[in-house]
Structures are given as structure tokens and as C-alpha cells.
PDB file of N, CA and C in Angstrom:
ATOM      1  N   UNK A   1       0.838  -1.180   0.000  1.00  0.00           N
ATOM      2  CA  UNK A   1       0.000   0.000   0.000  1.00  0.00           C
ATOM      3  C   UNK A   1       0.887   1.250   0.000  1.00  0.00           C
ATOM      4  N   UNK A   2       0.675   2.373  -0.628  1.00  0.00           N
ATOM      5  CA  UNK A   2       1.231   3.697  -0.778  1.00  0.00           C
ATOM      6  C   UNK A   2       0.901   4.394   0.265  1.00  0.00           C
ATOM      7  N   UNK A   3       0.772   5.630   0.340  1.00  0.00           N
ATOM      8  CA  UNK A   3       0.723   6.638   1.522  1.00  0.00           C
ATOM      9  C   UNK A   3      -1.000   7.295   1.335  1.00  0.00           C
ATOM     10  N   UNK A   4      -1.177   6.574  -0.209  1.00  0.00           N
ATOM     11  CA  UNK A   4      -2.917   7.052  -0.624  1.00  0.00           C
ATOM     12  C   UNK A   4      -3.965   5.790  -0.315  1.00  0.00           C
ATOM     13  N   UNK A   5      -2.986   4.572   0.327  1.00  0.00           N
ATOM     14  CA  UNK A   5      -3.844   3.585   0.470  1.00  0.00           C
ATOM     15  C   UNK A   5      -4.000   2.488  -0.399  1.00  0.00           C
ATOM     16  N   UNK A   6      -3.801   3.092  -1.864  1.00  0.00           N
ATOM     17  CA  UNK A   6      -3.804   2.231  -3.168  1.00  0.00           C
ATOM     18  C   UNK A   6      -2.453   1.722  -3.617  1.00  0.00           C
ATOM     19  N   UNK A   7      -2.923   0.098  -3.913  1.00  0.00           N
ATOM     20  CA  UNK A   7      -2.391  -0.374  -4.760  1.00  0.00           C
ATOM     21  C   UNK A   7      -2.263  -1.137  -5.828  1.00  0.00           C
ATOM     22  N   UNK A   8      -1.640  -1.466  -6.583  1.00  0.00           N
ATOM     23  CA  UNK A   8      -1.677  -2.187  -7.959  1.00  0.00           C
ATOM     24  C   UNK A   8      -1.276  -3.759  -8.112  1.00  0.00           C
ATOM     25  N   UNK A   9      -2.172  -4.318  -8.437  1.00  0.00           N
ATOM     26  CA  UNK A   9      -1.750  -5.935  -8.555  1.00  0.00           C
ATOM     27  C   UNK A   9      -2.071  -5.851  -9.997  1.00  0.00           C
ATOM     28  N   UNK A  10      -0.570  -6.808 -10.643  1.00  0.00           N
ATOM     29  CA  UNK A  10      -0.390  -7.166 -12.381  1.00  0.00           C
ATOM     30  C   UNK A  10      -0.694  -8.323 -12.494  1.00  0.00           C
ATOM     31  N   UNK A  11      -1.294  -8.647 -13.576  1.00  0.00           N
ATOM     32  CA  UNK A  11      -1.379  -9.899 -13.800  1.00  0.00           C
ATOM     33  C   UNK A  11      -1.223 -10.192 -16.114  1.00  0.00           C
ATOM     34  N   UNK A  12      -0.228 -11.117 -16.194  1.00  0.00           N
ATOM     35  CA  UNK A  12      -0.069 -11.077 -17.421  1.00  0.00           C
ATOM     36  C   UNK A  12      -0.796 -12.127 -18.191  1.00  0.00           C
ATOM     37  N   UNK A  13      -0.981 -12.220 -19.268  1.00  0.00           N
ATOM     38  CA  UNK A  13      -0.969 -14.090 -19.996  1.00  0.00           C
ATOM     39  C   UNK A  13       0.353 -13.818 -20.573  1.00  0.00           C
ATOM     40  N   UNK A  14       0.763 -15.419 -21.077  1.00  0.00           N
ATOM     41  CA  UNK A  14       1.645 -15.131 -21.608  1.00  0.00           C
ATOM     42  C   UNK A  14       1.522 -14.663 -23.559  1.00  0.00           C
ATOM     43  N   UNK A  15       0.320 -15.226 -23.331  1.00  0.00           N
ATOM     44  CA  UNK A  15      -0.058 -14.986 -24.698  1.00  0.00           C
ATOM     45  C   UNK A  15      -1.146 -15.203 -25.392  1.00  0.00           C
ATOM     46  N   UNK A  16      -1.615 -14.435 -26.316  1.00  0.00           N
ATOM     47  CA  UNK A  16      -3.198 -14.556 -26.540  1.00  0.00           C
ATOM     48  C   UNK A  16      -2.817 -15.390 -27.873  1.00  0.00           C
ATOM     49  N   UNK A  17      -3.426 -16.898 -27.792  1.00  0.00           N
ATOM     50  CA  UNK A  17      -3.286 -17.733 -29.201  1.00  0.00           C
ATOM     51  C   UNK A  17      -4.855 -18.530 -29.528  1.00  0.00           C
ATOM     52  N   UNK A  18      -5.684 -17.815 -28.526  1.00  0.00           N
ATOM     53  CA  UNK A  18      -6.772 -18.592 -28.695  1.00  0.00           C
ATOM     54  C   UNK A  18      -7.587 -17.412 -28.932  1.00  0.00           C
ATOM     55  N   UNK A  19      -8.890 -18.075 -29.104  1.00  0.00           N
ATOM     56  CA  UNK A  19      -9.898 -17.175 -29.609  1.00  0.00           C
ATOM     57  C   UNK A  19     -10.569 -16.093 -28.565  1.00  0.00           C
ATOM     58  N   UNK A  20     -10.590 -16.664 -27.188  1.00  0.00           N
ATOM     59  CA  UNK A  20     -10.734 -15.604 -26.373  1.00  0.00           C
ATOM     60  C   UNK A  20      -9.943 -16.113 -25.108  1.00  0.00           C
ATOM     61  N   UNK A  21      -9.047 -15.028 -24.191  1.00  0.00           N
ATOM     62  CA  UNK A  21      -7.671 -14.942 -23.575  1.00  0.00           C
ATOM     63  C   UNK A  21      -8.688 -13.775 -22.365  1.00  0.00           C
ATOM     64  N   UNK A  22      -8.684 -14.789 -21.131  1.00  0.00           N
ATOM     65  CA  UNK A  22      -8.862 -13.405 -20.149  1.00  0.00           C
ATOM     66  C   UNK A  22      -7.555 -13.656 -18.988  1.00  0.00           C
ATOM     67  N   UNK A  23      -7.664 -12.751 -18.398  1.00  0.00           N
ATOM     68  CA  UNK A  23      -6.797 -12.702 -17.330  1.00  0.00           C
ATOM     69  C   UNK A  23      -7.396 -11.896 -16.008  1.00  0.00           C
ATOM     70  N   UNK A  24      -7.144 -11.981 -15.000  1.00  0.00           N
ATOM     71  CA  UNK A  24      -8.059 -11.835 -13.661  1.00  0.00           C
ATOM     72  C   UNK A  24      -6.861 -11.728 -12.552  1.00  0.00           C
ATOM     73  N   UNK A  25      -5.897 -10.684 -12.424  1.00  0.00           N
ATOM     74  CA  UNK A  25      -5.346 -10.018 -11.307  1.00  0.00           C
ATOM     75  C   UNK A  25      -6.025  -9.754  -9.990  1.00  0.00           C
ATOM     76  N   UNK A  26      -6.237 -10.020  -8.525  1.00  0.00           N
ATOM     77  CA  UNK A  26      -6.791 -10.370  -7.622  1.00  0.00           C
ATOM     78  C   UNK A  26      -6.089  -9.566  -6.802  1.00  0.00           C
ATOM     79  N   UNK A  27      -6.527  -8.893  -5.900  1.00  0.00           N
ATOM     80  CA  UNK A  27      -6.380  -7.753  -4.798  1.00  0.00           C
ATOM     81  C   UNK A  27      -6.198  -8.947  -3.389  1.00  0.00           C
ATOM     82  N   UNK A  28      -5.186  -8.219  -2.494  1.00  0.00           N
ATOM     83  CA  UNK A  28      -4.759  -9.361  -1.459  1.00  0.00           C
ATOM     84  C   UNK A  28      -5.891  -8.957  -0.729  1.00  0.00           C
ATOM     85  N   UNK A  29      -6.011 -10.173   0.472  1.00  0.00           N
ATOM     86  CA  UNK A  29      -6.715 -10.209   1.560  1.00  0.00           C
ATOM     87  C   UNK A  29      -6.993  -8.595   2.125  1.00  0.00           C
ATOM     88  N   UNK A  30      -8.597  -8.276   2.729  1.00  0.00           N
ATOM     89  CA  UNK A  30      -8.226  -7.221   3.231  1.00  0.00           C
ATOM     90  C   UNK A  30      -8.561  -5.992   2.303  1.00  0.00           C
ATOM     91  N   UNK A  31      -8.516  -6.136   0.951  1.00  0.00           N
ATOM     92  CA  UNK A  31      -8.780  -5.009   0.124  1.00  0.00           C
ATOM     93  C   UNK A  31      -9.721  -5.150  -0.534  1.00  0.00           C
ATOM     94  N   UNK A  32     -10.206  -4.527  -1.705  1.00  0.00           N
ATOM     95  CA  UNK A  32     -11.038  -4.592  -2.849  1.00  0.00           C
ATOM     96  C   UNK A  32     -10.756  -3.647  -3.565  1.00  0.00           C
ATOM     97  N   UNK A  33     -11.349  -3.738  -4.632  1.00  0.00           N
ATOM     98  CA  UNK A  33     -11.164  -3.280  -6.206  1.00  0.00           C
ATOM     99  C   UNK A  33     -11.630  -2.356  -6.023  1.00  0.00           C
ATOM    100  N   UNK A  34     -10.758  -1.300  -6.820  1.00  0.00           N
ATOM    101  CA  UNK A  34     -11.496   0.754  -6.737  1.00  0.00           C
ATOM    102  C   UNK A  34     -11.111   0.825  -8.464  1.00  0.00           C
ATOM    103  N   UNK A  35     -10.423  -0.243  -9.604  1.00  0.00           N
ATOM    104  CA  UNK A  35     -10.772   0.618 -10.502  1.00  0.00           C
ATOM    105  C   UNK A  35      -9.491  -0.658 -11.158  1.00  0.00           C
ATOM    106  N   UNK A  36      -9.069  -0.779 -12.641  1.00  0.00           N
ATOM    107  CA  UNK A  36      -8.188  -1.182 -12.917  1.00  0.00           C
ATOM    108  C   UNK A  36      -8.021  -1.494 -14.432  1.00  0.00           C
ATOM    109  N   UNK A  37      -7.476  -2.268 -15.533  1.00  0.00           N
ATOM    110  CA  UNK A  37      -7.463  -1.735 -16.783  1.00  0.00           C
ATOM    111  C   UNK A  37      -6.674  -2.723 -17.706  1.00  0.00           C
ATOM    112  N   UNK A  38      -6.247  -2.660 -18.666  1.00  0.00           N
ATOM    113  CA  UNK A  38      -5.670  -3.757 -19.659  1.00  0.00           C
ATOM    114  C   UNK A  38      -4.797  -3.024 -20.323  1.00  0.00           C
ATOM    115  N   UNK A  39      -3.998  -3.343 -21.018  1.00  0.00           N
ATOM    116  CA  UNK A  39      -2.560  -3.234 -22.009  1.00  0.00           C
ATOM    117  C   UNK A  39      -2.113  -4.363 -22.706  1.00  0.00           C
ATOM    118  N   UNK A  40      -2.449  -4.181 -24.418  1.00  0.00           N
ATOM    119  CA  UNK A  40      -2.483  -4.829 -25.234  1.00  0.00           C
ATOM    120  C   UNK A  40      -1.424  -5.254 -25.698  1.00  0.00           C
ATOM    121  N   UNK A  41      -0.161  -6.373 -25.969  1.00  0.00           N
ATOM    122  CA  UNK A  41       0.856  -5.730 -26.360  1.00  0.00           C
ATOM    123  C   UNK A  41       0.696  -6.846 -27.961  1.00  0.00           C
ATOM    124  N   UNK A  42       1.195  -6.094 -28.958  1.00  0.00           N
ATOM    125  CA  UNK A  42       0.727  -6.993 -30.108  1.00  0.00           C
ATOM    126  C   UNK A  42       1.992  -7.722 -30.672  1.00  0.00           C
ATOM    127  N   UNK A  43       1.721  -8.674 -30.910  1.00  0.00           N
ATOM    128  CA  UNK A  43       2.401  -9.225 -32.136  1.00  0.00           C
ATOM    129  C   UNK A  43       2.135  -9.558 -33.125  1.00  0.00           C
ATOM    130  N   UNK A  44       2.438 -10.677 -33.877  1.00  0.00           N
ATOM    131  CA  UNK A  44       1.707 -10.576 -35.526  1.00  0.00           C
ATOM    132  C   UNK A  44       0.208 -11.228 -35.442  1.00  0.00           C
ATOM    133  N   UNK A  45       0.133 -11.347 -34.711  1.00  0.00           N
ATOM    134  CA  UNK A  45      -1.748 -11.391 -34.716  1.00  0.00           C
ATOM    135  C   UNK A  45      -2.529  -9.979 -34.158  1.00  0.00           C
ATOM    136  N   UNK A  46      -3.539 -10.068 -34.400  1.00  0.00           N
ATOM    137  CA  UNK A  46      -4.608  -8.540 -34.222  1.00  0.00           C
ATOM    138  C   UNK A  46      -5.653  -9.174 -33.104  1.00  0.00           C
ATOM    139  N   UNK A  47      -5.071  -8.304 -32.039  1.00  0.00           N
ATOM    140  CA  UNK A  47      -5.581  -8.656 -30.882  1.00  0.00           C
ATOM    141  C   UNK A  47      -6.719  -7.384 -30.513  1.00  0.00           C
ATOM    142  N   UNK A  48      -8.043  -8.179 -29.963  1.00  0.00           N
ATOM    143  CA  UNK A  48      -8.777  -6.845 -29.394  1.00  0.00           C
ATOM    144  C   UNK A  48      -9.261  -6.752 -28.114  1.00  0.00           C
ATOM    145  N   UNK A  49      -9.202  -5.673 -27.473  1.00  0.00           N
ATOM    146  CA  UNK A  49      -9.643  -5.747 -26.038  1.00  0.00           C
ATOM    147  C   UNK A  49     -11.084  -6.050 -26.219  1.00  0.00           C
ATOM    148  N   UNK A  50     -11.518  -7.335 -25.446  1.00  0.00           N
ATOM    149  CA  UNK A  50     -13.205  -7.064 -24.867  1.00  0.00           C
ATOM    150  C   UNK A  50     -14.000  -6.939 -24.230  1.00  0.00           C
ATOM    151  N   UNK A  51     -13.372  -6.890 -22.746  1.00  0.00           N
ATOM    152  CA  UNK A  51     -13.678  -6.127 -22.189  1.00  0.00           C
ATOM    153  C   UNK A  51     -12.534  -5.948 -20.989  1.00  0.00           C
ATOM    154  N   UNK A  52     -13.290  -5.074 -19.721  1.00  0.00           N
ATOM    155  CA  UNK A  52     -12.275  -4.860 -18.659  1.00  0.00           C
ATOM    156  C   UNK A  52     -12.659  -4.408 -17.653  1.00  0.00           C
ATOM    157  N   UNK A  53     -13.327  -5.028 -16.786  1.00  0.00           N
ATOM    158  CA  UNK A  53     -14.304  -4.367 -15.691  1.00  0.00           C
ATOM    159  C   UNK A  53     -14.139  -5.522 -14.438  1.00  0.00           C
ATOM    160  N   UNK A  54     -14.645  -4.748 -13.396  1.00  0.00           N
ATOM    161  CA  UNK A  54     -14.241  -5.636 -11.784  1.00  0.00           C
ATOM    162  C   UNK A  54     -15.404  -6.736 -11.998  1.00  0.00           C
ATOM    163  N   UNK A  55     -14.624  -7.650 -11.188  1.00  0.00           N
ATOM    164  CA  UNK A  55     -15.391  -9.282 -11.724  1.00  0.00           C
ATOM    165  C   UNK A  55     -16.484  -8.931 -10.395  1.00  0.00           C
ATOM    166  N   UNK A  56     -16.163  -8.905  -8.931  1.00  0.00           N
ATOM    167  CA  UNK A  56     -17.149  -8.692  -8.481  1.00  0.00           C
ATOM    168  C   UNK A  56     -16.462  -8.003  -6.810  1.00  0.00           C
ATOM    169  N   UNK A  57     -16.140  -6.632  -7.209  1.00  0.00           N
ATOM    170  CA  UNK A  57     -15.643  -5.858  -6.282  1.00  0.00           C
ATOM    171  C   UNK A  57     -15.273  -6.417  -4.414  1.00  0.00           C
ATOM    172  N   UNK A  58     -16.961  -6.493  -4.322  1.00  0.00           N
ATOM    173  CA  UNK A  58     -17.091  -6.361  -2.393  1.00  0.00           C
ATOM    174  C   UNK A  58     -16.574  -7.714  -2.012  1.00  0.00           C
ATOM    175  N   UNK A  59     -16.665  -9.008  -3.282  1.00  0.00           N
ATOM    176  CA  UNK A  59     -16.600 -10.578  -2.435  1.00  0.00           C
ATOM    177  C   UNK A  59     -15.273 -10.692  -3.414  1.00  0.00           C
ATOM    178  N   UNK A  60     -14.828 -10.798  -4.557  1.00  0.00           N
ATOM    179  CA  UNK A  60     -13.695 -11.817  -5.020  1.00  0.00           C
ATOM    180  C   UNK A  60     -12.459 -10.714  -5.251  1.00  0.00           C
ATOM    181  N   UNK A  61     -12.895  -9.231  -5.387  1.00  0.00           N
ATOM    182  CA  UNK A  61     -11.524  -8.417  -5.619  1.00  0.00           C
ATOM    183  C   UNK A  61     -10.554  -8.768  -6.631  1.00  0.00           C
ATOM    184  N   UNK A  62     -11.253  -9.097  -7.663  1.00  0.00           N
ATOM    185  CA  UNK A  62     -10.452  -9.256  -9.239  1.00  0.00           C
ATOM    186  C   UNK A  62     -11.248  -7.852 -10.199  1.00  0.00           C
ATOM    187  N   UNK A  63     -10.128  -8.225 -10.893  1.00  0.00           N
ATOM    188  CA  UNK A  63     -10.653  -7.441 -11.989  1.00  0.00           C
ATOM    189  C   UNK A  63     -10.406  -8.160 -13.309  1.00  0.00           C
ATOM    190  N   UNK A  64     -11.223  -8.645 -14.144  1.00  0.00           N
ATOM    191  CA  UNK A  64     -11.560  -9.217 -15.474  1.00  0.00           C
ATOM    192  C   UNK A  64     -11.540  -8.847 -16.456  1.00  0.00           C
ATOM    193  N   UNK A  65     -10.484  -8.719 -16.975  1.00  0.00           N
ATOM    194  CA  UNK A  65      -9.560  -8.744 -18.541  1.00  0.00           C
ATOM    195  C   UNK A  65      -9.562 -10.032 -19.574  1.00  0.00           C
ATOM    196  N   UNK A  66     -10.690  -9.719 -20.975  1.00  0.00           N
ATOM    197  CA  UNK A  66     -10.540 -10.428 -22.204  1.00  0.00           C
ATOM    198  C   UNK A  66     -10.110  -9.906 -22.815  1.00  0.00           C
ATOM    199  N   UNK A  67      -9.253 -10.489 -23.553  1.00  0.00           N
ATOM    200  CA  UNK A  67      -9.611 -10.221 -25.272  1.00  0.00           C
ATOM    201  C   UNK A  67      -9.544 -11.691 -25.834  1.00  0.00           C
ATOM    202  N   UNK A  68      -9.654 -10.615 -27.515  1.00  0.00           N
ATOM    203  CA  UNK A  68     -10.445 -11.911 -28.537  1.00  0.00           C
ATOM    204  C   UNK A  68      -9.092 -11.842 -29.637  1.00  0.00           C
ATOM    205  N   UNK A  69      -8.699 -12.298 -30.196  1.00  0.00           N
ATOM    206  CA  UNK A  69      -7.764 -12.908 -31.473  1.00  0.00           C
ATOM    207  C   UNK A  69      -9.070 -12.273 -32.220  1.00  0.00           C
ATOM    208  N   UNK A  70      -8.224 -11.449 -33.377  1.00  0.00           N
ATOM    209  CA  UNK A  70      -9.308 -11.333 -34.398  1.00  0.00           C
ATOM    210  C   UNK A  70      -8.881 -12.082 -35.679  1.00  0.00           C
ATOM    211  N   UNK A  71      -7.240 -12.009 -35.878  1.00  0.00           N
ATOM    212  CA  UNK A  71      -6.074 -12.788 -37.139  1.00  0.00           C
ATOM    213  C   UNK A  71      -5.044 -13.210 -36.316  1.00  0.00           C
ATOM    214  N   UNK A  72      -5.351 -14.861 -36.327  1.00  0.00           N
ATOM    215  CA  UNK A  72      -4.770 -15.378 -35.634  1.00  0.00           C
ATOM    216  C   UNK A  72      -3.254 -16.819 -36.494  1.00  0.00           C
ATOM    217  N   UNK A  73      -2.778 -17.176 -36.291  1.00  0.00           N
ATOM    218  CA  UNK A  73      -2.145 -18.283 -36.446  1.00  0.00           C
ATOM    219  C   UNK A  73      -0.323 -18.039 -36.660  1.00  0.00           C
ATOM    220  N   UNK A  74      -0.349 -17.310 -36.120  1.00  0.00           N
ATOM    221  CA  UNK A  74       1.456 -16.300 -36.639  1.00  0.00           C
ATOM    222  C   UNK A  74       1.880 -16.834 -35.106  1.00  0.00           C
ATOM    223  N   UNK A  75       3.520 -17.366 -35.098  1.00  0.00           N
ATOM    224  CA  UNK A  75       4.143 -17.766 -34.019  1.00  0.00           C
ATOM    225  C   UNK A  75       4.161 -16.806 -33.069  1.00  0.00           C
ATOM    226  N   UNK A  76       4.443 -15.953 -33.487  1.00  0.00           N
ATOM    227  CA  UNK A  76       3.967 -14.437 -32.685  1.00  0.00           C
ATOM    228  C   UNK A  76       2.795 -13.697 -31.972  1.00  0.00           C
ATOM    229  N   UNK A  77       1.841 -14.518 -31.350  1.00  0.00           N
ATOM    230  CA  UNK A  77       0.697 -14.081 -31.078  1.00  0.00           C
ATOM    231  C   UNK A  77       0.445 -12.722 -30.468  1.00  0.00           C
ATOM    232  N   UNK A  78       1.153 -11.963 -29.456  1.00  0.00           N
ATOM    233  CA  UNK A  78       1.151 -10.899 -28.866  1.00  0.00           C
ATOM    234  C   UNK A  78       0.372 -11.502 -27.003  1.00  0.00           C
ATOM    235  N   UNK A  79       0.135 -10.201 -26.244  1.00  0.00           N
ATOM    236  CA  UNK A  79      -0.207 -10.712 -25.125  1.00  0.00           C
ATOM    237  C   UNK A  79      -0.945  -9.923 -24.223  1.00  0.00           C
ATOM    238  N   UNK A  80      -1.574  -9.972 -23.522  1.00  0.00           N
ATOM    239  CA  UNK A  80      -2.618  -9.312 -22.537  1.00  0.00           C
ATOM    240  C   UNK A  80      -1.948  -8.939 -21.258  1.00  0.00           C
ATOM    241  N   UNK A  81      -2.240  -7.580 -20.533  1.00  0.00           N
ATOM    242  CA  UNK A  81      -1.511  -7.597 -19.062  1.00  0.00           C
ATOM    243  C   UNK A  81      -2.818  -6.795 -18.444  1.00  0.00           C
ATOM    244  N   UNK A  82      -2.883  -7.407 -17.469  1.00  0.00           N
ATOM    245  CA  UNK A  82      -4.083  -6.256 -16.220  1.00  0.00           C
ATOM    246  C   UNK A  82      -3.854  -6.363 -15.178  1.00  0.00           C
ATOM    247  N   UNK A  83      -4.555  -4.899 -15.246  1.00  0.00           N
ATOM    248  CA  UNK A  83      -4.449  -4.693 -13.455  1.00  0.00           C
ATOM    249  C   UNK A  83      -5.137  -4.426 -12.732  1.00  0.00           C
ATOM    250  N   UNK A  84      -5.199  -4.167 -11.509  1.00  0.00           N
ATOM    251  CA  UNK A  84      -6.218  -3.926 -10.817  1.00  0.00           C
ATOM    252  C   UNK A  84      -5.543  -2.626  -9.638  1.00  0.00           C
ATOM    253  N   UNK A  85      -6.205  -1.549  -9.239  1.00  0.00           N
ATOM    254  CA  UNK A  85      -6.520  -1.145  -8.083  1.00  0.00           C
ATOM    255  C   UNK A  85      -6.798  -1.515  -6.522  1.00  0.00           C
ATOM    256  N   UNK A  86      -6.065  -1.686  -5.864  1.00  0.00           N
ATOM    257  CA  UNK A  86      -6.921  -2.113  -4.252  1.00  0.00           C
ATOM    258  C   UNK A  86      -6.514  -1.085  -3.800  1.00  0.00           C
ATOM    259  N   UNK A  87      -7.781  -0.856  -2.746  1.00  0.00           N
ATOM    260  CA  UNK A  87      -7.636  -0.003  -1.544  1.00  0.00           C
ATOM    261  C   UNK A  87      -8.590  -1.009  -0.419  1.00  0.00           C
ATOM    262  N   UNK A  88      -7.731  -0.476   0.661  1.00  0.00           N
ATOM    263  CA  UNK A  88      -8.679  -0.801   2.073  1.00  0.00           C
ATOM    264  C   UNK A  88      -9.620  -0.118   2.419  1.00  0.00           C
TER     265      UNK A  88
END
């Protein structure tokens, strides 16, 4: 925790090669979700965010990151990272 209370939990895939790729970064014991977000990183496939919103704030303290492969089959798939917000 910072001096504002908040902090940041990452969570990566290693790689989006399927048709839909989520990822779900989780706030420690003690906190919950105030807000959090995705970063696309591409490679030779065309990756799209679909969504990015708290899975369920007050009880599990994740936050829920998809995306979807739109052109897929290149060794290079690219990859998903999220995060999440906690505060106490």
C-alpha cells in the first residue's frame, strides 16, 4: 500500500493464441477493487480488447480482462496484461 492507500496488482498471460484470452489479477486479503485496466501488447496477430471491468468488487476483488484474437495463427501471437486497483 502507498501513503494514498492504493495499490496495484499485475497480472499477465503469456499470450493470446486462442480465440478468447482473459486474465483476472486479484487484490490481497483485506482489500477490494477501486478501478483497474488492460494493455495490449501486439504481435503478428490482431488482438482486441473485450472487455475490462471488476469481476465482483465487495466478495472476489479481481478485476476481469478479455480479449479476442481477431487474425490469428502467426508464431507471434502478442499478449494481454491487467491490473487492478486495491484499496482498504
Amino acid at each position: 500500500m502507498t501513503e494514498t492507500g492504493l495499490s496495484a496488482r499485475v497480472k499477465s498471460s503469456l499470450k493470446v493464441d486462442r480465440t478468447v484470452t482473459a486474465v483476472s489479477p486479484a487484490c490481497p486479503a483485506g482489500t477490494y477493487v477501486v478501478g483497474g485496466g488492460a494493455n495490449i501488447v501486439q504481435g503478428h496477430n490482431t488482438i482486441a480488447l473485450a472487455s475490462s471491468l471488476a469481476s465482483n468488487p465487495l466478495l472476489a476483488g479481481t478485476w476481469r480482462v478479455t480479449a479476442v484474437t481477431l487474425i490469428g495463427g502467426h508464431s507471434h501471437p502478442g499478449s494481454i496484461q491487467a491490473f487492478a486497483i486495491c484499496a482498504k
